[in-house]
C-alpha atoms as a PDB file:
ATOM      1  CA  UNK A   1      12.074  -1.709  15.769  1.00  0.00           C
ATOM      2  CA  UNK A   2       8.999  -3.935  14.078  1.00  0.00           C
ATOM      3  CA  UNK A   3      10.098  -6.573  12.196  1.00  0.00           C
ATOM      4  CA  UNK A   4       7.517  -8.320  10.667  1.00  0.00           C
ATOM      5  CA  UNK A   5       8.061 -12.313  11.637  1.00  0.00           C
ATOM      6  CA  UNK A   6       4.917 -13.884   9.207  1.00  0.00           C
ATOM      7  CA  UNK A   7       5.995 -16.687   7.643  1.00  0.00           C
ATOM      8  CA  UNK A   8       6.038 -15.902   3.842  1.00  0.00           C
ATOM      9  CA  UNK A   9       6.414 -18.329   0.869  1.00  0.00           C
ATOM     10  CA  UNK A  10       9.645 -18.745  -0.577  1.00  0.00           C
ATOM     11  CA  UNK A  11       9.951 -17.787  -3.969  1.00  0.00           C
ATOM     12  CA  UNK A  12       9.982 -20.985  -6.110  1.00  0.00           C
ATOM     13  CA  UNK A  13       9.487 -19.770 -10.084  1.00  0.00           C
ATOM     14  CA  UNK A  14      10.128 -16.872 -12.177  1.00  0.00           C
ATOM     15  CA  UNK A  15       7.303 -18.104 -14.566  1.00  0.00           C
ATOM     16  CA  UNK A  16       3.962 -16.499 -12.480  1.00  0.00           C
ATOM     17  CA  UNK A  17       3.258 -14.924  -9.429  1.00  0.00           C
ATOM     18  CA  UNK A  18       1.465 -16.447  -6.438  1.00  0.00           C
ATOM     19  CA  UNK A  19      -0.212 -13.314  -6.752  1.00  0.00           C
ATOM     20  CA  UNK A  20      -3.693 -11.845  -7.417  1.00  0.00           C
ATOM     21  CA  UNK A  21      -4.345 -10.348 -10.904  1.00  0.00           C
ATOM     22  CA  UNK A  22      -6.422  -7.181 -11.085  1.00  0.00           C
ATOM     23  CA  UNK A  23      -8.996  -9.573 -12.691  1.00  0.00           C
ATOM     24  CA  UNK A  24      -9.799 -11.265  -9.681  1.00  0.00           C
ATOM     25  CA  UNK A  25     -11.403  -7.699  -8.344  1.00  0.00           C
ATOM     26  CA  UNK A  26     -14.225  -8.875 -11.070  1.00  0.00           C
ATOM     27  CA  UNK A  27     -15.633 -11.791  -9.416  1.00  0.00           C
ATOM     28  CA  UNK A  28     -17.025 -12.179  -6.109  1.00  0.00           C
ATOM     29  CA  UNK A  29     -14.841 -14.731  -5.011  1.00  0.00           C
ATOM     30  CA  UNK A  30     -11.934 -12.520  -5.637  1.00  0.00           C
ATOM     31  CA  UNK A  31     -13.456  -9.338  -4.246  1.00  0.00           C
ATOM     32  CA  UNK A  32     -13.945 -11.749  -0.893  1.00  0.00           C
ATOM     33  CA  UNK A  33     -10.004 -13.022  -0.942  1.00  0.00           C
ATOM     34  CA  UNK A  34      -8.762  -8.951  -1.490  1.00  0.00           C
ATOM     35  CA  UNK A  35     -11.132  -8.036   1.628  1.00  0.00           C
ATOM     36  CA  UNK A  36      -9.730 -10.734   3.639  1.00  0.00           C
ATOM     37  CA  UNK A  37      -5.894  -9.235   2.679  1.00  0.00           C
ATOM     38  CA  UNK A  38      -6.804  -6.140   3.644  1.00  0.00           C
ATOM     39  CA  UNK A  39      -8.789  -6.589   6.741  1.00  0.00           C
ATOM     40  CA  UNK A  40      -6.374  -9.245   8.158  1.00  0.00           C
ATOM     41  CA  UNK A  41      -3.283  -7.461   6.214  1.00  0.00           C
ATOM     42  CA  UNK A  42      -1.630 -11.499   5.260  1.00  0.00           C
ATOM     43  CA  UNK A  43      -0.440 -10.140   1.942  1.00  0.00           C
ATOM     44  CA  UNK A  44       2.056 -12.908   0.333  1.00  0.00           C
ATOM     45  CA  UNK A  45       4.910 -12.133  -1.668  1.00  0.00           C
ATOM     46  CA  UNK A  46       6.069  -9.610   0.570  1.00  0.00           C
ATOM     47  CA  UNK A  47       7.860  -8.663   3.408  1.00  0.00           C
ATOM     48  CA  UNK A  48       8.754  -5.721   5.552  1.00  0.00           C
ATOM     49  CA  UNK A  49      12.060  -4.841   6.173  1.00  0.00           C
ATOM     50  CA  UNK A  50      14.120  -2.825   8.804  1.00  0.00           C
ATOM     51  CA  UNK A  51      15.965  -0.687   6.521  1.00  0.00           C
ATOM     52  CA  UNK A  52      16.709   0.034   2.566  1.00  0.00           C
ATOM     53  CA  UNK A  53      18.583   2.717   1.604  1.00  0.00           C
ATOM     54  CA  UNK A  54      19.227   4.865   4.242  1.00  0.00           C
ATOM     55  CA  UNK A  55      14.927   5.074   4.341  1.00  0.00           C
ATOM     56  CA  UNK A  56      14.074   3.469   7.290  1.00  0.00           C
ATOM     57  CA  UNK A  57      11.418   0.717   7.092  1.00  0.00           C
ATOM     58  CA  UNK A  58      10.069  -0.804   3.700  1.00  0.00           C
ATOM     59  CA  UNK A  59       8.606  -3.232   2.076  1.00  0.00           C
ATOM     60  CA  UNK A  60      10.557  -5.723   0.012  1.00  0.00           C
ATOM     61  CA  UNK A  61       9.423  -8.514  -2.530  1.00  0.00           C
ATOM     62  CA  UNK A  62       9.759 -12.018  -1.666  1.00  0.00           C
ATOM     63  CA  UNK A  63       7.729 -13.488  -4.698  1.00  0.00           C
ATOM     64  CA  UNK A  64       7.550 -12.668  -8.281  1.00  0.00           C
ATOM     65  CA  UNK A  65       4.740 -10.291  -8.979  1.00  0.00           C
ATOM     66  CA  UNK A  66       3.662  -9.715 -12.964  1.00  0.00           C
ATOM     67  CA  UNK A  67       2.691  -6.317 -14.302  1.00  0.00           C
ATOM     68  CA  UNK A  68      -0.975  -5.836 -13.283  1.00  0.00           C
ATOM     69  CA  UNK A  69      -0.668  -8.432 -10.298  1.00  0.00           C
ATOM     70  CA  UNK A  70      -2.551  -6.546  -6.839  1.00  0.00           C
ATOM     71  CA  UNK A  71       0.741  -6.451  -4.180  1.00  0.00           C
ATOM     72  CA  UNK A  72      -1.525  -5.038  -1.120  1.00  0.00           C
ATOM     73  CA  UNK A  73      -3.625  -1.871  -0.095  1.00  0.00           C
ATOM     74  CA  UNK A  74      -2.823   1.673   1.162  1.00  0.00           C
ATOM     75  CA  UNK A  75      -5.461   2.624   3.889  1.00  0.00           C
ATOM     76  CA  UNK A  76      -6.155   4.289   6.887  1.00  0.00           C
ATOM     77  CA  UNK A  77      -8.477   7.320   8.461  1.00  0.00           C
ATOM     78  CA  UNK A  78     -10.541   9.087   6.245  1.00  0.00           C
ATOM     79  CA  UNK A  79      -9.725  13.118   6.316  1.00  0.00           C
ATOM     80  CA  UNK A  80     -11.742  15.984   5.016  1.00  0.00           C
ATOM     81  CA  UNK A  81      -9.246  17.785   2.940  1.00  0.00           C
ATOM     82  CA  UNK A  82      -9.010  20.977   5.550  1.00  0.00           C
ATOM     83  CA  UNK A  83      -7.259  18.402   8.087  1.00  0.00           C
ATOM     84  CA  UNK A  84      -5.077  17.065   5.141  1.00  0.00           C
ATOM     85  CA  UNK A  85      -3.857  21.121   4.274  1.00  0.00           C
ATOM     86  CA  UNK A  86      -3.046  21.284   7.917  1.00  0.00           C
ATOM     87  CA  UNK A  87      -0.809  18.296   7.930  1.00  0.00           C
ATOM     88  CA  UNK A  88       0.198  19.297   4.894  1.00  0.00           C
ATOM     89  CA  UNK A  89       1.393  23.031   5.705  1.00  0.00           C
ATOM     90  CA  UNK A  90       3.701  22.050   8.736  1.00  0.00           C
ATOM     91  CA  UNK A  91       7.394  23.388   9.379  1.00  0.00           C
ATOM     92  CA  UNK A  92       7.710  21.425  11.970  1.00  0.00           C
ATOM     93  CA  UNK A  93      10.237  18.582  10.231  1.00  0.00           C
ATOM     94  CA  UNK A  94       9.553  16.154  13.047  1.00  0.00           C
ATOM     95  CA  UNK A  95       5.673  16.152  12.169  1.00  0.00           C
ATOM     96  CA  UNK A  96       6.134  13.287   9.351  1.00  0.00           C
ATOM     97  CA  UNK A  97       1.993  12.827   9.480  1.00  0.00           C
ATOM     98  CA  UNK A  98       1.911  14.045   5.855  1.00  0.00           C
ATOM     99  CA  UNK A  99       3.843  11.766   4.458  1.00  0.00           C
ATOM    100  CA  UNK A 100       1.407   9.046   4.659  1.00  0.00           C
ATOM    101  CA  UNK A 101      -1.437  11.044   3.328  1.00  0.00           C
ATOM    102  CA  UNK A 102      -2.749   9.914  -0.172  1.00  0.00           C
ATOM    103  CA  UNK A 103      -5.425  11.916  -1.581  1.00  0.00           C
ATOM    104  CA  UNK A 104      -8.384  10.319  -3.593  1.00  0.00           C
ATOM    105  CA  UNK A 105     -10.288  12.670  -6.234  1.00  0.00           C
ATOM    106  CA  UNK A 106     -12.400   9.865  -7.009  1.00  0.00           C
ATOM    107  CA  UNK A 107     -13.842   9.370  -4.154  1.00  0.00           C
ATOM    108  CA  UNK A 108     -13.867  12.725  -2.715  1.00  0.00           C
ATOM    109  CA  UNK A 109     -11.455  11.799   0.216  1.00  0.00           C
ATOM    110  CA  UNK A 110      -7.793  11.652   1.791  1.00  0.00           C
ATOM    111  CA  UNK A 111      -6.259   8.622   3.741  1.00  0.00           C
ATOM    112  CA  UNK A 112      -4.135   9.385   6.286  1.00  0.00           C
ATOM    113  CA  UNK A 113      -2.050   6.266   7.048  1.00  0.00           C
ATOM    114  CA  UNK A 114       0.216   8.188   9.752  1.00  0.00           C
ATOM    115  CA  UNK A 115      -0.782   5.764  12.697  1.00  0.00           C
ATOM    116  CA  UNK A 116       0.677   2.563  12.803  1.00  0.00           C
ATOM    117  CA  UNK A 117      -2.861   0.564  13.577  1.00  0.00           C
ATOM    118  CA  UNK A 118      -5.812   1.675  11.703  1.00  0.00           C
ATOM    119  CA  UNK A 119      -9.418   1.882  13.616  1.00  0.00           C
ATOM    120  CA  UNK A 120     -10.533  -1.730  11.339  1.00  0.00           C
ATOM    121  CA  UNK A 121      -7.751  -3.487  12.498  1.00  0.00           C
ATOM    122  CA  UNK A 122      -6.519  -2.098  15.880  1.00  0.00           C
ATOM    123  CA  UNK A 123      -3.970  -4.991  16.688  1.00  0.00           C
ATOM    124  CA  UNK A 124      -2.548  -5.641  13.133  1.00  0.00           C
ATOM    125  CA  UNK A 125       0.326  -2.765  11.823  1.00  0.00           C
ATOM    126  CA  UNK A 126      -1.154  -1.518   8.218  1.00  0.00           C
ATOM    127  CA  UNK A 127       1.623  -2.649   5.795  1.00  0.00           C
ATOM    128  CA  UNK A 128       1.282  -0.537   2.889  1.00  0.00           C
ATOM    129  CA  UNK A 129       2.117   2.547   4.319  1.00  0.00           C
ATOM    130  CA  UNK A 130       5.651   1.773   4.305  1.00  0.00           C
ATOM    131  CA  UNK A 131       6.143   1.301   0.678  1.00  0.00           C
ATOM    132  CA  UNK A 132       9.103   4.234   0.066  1.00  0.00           C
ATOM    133  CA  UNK A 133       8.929   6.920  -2.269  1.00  0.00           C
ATOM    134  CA  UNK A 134      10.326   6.822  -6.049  1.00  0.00           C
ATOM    135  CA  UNK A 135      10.067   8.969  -8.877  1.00  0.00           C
ATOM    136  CA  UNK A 136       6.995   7.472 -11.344  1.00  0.00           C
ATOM    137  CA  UNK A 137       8.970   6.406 -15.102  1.00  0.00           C
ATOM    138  CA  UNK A 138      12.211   5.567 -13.149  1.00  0.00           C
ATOM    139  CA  UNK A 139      13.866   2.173 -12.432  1.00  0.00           C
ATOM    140  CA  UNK A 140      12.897   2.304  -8.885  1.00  0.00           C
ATOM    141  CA  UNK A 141       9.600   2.691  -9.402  1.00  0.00           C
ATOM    142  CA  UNK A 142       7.644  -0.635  -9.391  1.00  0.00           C
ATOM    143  CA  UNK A 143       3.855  -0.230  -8.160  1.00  0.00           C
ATOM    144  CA  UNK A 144       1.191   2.325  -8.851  1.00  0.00           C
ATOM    145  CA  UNK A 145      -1.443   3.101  -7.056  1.00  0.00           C
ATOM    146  CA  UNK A 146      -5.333   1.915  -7.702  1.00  0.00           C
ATOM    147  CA  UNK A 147      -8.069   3.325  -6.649  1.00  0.00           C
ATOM    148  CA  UNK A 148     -10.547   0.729  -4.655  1.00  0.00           C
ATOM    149  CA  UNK A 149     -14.335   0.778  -3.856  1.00  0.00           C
ATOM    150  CA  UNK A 150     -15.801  -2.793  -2.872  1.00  0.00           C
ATOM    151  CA  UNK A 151     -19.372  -1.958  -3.421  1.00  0.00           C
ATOM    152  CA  UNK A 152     -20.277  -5.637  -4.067  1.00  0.00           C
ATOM    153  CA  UNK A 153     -19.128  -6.147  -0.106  1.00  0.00           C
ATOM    154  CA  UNK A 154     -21.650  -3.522   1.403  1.00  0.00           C
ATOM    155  CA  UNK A 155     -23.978  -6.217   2.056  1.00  0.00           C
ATOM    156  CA  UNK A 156     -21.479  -8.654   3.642  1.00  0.00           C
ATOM    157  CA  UNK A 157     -19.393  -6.906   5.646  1.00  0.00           C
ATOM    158  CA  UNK A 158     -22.077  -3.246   6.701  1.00  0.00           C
ATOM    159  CA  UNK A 159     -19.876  -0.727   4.741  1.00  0.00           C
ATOM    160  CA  UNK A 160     -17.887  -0.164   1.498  1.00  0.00           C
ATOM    161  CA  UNK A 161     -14.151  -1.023   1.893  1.00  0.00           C
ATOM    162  CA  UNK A 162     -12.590   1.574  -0.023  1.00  0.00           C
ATOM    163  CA  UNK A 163      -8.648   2.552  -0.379  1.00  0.00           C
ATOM    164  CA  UNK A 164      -5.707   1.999  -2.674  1.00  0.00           C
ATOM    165  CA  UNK A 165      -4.502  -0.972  -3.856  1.00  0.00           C
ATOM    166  CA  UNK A 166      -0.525  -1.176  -5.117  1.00  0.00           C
ATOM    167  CA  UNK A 167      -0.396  -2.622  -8.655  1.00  0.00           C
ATOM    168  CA  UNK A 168       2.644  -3.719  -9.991  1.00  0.00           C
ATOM    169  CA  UNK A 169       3.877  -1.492 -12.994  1.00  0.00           C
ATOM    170  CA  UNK A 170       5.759  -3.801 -14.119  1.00  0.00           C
ATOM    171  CA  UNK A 171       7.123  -7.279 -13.514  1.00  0.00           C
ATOM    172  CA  UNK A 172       9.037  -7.557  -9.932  1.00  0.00           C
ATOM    173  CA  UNK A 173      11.596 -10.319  -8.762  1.00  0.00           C
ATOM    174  CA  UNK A 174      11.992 -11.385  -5.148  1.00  0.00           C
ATOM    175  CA  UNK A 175      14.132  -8.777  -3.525  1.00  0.00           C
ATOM    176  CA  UNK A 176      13.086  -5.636  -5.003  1.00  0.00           C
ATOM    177  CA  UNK A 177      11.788  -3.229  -2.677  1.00  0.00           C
ATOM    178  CA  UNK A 178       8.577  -2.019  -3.374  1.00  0.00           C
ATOM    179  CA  UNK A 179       8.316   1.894  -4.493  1.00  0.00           C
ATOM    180  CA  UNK A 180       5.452   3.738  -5.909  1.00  0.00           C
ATOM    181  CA  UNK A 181       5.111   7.577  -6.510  1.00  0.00           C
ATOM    182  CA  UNK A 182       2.327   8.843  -4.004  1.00  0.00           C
ATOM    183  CA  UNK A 183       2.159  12.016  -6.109  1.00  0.00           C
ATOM    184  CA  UNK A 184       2.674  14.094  -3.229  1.00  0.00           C
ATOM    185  CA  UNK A 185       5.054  17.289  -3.330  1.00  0.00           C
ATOM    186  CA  UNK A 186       6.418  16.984  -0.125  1.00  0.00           C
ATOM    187  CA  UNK A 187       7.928  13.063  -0.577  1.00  0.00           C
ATOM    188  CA  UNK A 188       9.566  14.295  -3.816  1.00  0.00           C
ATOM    189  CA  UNK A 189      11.180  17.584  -1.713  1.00  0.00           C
ATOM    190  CA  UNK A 190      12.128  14.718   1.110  1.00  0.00           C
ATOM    191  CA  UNK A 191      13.799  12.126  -1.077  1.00  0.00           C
ATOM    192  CA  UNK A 192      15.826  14.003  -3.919  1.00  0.00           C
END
């Protein structure tokens, strides 16, 4: 099994997060210092873990994070929709592809985070696809999901970086596993 082995800071303060505010997607500097998390996927204040409750892998909080603060991105292949409705529509219970699709309105696309390694970074695992499930308004929900679309970067880096990016709802200690609702039917029918 992957266990992540990164050295992570230790939490040291309840009184703010070594975190990135949502502000810092305003400035250039900050848009630079998200791109560089998600391309290199070195997010601090988190970990991944083995197993929490009886769900396989996740990913567990090893910082504080305040309401608002950016915890890392969701991201992956880009799907046309017909390719996400075939994932989607499976019996087969060992196909587990959809449950690491996220579809984007705004942007007009789906991300399929199903593989382990995404085509940007080949050699590095893509850590926000194994934030768990939970129920959006309960306790055990802690992040939301934010759409991204770095259009400031387009000259930098020859595209537009675009994706989620987990928010925190609302404040998070260290040791809280991280759970957002992806909105999608078939994780609700999964973890009830």
């Amino acid at each position: 099994a992957y266990r992540d082995t990164r050295p992570r800071k230790q939490a040291t303060t309840a009184s703010r997060s070594s975190r990135m505010p949502q502000v810092c997607m305003k400035t250039d500097e900050g848009l630079v210092i998200v791109y560089g998390h998600i391309r290199y996927q070195n997010w601090p204040g988190v970990q991944i873990v083995d197993e929490t409750e009886n769900r396989g892998r996740g990913v567990v909080a090893v910082d504080y994070f305040k309401k608002g603060d950016i915890i890392m991105d969701y991201h992956g292949n880009e799907v046309k929709k017909s390719v996400a409705n075939e994932m989607e529509a499976t019996d087969d219970d060992q196909d587990r592809r959809s449950d690491y699709l996220f579809d984007l309105p705004e942007l007009k696309i789906t991300i399929d985070s199903s593989a382990e390694f995404c085509s940007c970074h080949p050699r590095l695992r893509t850590m926000g696809r194994l934030i768990n499930w939970a129920r959006s308004g309960t306790a055990e929900a802690n992040a939301k999901a934010t759409v991204y679309e770095l259009k400031k970067l387009n000259k930098m880096v020859g595209h537009i970086p675009r994706g989620l990016l987990f928010v925190a709802s609302k404040d998070i200690s260290p040791g809280d596993e991280i759970r957002c609702d992806y909105g999608n039917k078939r994780c609700e029918d999964l973890f009830q």
